[in-house]
C-alpha atoms as a PDB file:
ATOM      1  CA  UNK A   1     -29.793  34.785   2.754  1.00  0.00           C
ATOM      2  CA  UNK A   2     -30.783  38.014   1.570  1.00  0.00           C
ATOM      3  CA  UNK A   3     -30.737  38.919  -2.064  1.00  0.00           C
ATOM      4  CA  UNK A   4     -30.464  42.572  -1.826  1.00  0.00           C
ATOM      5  CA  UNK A   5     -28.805  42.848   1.779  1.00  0.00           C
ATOM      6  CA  UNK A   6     -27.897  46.861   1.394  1.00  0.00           C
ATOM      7  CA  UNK A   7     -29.680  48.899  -1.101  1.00  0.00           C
ATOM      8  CA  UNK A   8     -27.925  52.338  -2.164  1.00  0.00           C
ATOM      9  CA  UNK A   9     -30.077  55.265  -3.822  1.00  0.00           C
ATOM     10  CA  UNK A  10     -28.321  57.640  -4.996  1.00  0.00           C
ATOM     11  CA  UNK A  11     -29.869  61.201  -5.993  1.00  0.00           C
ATOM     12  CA  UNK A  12     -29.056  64.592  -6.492  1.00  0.00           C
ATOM     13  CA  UNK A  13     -32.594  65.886  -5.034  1.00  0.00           C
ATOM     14  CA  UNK A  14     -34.289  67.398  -7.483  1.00  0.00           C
ATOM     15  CA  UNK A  15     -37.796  66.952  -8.000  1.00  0.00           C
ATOM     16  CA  UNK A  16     -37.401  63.852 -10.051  1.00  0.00           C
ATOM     17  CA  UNK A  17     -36.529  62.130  -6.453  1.00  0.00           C
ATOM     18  CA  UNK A  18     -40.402  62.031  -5.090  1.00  0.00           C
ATOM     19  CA  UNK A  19     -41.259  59.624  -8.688  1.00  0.00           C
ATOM     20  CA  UNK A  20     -37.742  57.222  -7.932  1.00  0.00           C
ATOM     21  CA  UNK A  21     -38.094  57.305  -4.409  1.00  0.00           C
ATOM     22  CA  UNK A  22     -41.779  54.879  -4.794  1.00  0.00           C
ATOM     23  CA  UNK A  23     -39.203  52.363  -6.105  1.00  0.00           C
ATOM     24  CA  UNK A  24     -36.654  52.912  -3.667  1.00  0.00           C
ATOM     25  CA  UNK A  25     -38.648  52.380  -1.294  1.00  0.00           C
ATOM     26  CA  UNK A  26     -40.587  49.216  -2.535  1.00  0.00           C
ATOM     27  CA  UNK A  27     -37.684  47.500  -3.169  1.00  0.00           C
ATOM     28  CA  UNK A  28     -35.666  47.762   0.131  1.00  0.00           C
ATOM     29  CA  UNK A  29     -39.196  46.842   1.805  1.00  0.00           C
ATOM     30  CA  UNK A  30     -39.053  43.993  -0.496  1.00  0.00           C
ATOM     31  CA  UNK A  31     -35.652  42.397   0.124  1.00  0.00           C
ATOM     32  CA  UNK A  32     -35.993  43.568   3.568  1.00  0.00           C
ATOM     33  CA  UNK A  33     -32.760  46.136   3.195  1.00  0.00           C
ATOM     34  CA  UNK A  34     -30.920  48.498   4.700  1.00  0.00           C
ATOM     35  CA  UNK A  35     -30.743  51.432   3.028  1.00  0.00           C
ATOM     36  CA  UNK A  36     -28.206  54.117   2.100  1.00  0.00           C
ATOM     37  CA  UNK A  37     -29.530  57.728   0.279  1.00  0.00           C
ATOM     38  CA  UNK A  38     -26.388  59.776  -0.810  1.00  0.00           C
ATOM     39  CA  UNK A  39     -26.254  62.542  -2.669  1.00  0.00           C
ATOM     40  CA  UNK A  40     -22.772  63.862  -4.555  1.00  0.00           C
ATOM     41  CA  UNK A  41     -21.910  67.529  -4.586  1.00  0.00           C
ATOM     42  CA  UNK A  42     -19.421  68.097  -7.645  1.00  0.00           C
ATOM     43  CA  UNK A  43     -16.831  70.336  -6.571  1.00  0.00           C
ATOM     44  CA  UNK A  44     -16.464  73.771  -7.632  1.00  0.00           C
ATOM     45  CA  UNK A  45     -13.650  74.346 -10.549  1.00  0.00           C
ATOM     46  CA  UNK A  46     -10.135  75.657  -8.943  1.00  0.00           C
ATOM     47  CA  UNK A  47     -10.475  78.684  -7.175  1.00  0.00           C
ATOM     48  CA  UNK A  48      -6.914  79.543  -9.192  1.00  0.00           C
ATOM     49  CA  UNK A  49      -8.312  78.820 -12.639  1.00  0.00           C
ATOM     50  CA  UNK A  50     -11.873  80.439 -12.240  1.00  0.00           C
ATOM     51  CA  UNK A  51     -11.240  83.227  -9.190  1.00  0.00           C
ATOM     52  CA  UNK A  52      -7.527  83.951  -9.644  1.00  0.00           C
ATOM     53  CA  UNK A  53      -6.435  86.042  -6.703  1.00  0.00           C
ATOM     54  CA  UNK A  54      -9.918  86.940  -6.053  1.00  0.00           C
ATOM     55  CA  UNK A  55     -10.822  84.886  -3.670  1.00  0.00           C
ATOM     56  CA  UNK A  56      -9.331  83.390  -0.601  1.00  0.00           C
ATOM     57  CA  UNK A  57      -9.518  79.697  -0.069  1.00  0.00           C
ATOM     58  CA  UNK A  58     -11.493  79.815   2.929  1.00  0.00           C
ATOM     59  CA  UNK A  59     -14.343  81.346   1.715  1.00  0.00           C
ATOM     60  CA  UNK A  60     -14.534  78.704  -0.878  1.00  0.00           C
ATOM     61  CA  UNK A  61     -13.839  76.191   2.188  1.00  0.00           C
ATOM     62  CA  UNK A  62     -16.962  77.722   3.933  1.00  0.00           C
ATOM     63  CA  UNK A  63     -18.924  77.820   0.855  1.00  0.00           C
ATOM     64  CA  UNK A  64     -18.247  74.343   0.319  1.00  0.00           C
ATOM     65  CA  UNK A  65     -19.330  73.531   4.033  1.00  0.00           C
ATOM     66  CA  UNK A  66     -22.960  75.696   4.244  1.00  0.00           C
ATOM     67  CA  UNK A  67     -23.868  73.940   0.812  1.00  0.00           C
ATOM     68  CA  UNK A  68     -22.780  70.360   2.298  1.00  0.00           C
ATOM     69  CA  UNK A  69     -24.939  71.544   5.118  1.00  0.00           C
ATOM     70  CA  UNK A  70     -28.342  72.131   2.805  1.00  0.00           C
ATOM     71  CA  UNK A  71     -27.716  69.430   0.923  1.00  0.00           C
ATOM     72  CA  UNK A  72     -27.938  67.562   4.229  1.00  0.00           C
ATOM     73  CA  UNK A  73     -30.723  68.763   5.662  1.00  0.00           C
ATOM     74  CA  UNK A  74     -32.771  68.519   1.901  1.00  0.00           C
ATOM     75  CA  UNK A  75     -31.270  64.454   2.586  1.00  0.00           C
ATOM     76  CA  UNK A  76     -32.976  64.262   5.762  1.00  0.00           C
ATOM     77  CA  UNK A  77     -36.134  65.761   4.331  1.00  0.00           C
ATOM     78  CA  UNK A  78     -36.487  63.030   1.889  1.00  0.00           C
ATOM     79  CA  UNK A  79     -35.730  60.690   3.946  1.00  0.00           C
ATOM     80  CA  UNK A  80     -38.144  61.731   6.034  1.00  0.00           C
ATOM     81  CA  UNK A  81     -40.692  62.127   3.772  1.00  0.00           C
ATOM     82  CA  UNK A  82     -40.021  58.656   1.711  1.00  0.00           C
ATOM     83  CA  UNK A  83     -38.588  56.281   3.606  1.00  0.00           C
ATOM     84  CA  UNK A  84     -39.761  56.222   7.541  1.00  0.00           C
ATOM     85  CA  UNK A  85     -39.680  53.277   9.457  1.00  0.00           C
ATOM     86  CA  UNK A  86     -36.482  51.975   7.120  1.00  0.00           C
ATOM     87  CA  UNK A  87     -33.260  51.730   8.394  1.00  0.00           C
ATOM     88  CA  UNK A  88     -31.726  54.045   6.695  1.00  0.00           C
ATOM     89  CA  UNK A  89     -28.382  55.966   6.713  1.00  0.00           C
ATOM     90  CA  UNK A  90     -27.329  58.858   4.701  1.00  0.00           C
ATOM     91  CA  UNK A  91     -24.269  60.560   3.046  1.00  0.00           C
ATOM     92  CA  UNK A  92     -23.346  63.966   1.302  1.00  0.00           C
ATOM     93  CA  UNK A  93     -20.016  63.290  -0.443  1.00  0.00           C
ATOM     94  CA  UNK A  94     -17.870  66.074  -2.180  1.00  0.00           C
ATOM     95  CA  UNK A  95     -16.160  64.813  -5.435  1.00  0.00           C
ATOM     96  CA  UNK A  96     -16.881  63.376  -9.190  1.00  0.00           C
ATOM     97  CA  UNK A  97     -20.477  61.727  -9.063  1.00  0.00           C
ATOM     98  CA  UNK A  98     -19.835  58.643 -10.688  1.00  0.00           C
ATOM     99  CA  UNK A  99     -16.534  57.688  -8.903  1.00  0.00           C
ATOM    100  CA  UNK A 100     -18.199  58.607  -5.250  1.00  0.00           C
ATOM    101  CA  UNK A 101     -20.936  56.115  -5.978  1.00  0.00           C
ATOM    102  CA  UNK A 102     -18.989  53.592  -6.763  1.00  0.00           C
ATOM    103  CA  UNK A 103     -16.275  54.260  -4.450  1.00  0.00           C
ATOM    104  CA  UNK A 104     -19.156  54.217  -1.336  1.00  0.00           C
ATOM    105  CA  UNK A 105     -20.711  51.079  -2.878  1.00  0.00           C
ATOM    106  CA  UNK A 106     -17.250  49.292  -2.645  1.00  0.00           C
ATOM    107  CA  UNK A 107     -16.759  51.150   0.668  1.00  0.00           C
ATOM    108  CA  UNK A 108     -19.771  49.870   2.563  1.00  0.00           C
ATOM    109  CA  UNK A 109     -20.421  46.494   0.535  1.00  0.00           C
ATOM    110  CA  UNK A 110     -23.730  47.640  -1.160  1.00  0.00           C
ATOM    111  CA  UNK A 111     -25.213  45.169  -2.783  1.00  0.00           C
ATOM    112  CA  UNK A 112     -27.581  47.120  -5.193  1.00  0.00           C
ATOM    113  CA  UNK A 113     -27.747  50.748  -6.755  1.00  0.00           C
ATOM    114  CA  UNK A 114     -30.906  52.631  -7.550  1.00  0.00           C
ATOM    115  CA  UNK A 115     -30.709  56.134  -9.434  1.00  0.00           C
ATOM    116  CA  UNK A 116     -32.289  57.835 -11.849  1.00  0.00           C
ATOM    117  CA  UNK A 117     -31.297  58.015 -15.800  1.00  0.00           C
ATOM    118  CA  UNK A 118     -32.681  61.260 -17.182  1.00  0.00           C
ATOM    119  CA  UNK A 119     -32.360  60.721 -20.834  1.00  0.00           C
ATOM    120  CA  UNK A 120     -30.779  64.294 -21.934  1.00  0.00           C
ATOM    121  CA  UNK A 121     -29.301  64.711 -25.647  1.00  0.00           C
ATOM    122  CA  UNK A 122     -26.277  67.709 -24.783  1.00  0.00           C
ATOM    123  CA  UNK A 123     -22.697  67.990 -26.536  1.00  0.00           C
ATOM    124  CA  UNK A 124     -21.340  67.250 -22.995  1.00  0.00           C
ATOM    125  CA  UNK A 125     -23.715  64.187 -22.293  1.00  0.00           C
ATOM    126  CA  UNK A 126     -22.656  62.766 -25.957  1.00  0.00           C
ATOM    127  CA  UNK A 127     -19.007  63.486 -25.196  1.00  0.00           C
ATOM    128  CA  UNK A 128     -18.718  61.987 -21.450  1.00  0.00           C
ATOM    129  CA  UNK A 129     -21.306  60.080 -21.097  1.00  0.00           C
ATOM    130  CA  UNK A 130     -24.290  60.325 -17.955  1.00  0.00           C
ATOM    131  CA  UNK A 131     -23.550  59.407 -14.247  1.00  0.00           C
ATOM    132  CA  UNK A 132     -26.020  56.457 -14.398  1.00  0.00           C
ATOM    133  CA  UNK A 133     -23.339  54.595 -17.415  1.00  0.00           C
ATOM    134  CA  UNK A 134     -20.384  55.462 -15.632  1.00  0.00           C
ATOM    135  CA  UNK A 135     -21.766  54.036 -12.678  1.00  0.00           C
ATOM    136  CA  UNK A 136     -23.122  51.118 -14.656  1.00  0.00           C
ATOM    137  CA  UNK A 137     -20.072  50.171 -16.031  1.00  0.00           C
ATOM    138  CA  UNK A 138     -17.703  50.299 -13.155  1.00  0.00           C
ATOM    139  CA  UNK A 139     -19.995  49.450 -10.360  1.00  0.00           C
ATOM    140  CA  UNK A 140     -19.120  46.667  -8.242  1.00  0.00           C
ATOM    141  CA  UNK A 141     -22.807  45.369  -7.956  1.00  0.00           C
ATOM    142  CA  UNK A 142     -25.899  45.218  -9.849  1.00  0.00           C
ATOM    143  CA  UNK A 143     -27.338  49.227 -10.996  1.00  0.00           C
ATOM    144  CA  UNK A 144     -31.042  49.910 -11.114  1.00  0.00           C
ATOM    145  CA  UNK A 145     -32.043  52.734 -13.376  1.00  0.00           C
ATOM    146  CA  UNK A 146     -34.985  54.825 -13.410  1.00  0.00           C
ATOM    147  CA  UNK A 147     -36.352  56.988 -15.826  1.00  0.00           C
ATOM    148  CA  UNK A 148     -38.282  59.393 -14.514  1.00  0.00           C
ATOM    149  CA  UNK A 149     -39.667  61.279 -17.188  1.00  0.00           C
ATOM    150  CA  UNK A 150     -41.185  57.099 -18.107  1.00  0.00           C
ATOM    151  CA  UNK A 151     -43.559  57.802 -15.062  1.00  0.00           C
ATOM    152  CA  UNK A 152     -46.620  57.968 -15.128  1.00  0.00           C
ATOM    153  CA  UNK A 153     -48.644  58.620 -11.761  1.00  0.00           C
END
């Protein structure tokens, strides 16, 4: 029986990925895992409440798309470039960050999630709290956290 039978990273692809992804990778190596890299595009505010009449909703539609687009082929790129030869598979999701990882963990039976935990001091982080603790306390499995700014290389 495997411990860790699907392993879940999720990132949002900044440069902080390349010092997690060492661990990432380690780990499903270890247990032998498949492994899922997602990465969660927030949504943009209302197009009513920011644009007004301004805008027309399909040129937020096809903003939305080209950006799902980059943010795919970036996901590829790290996959490519951290985790060959694993059996991996990959998402870009479009909604809150917290509630899509969780909601794709339950989805596709993950087993563990690895992401980072940047330690950041803002109003907003004080008032709502990070990803990584939302995602720690509602997740449906165990939650790896990584520091990255703890690195050292």
């Amino acid at each position: 029986m495997k411990i860790f039978p699907k392993i879940l990273f999720a990132t949002d692809l900044t440069k902080q990925t390349d010092k997690i992804s060492h661990y990432v990778r380690y780990m499903a190596q270890l247990f032998d895992s498949e492994l899922h890299v997602i990465s969660v595009m927030e949504p943009p505010p209302d197009p009513l409440v920011l644009y007004h009449d301004m805008l027309d909703d399909s040129i937020l539609e096809s903003y939305e798309r080209e950006l799902q687009k980059q943010i795919e082929t970036a996901l590829r790129k790290t996959v490519e470039r951290h985790f060959s030869n694993l059996n991996v598979k990959i998402a870009v999701l479009l909604g809150p960050v917290a509630e899509k990882i969780i909601t794709y963990a339950k989805e596709y039976g993950i087993s563990l999630i690895i992401m980072g935990s940047a330690t950041k001091e803002g109003i907003t982080e004080k008032i709502f709290g990070s990803n990584a603790s939302k995602v720690i306390a509602n997740s449906p499995c165990p939650v790896m956290t990584i520091n990255p700014a703890k690195i050292t290389e």
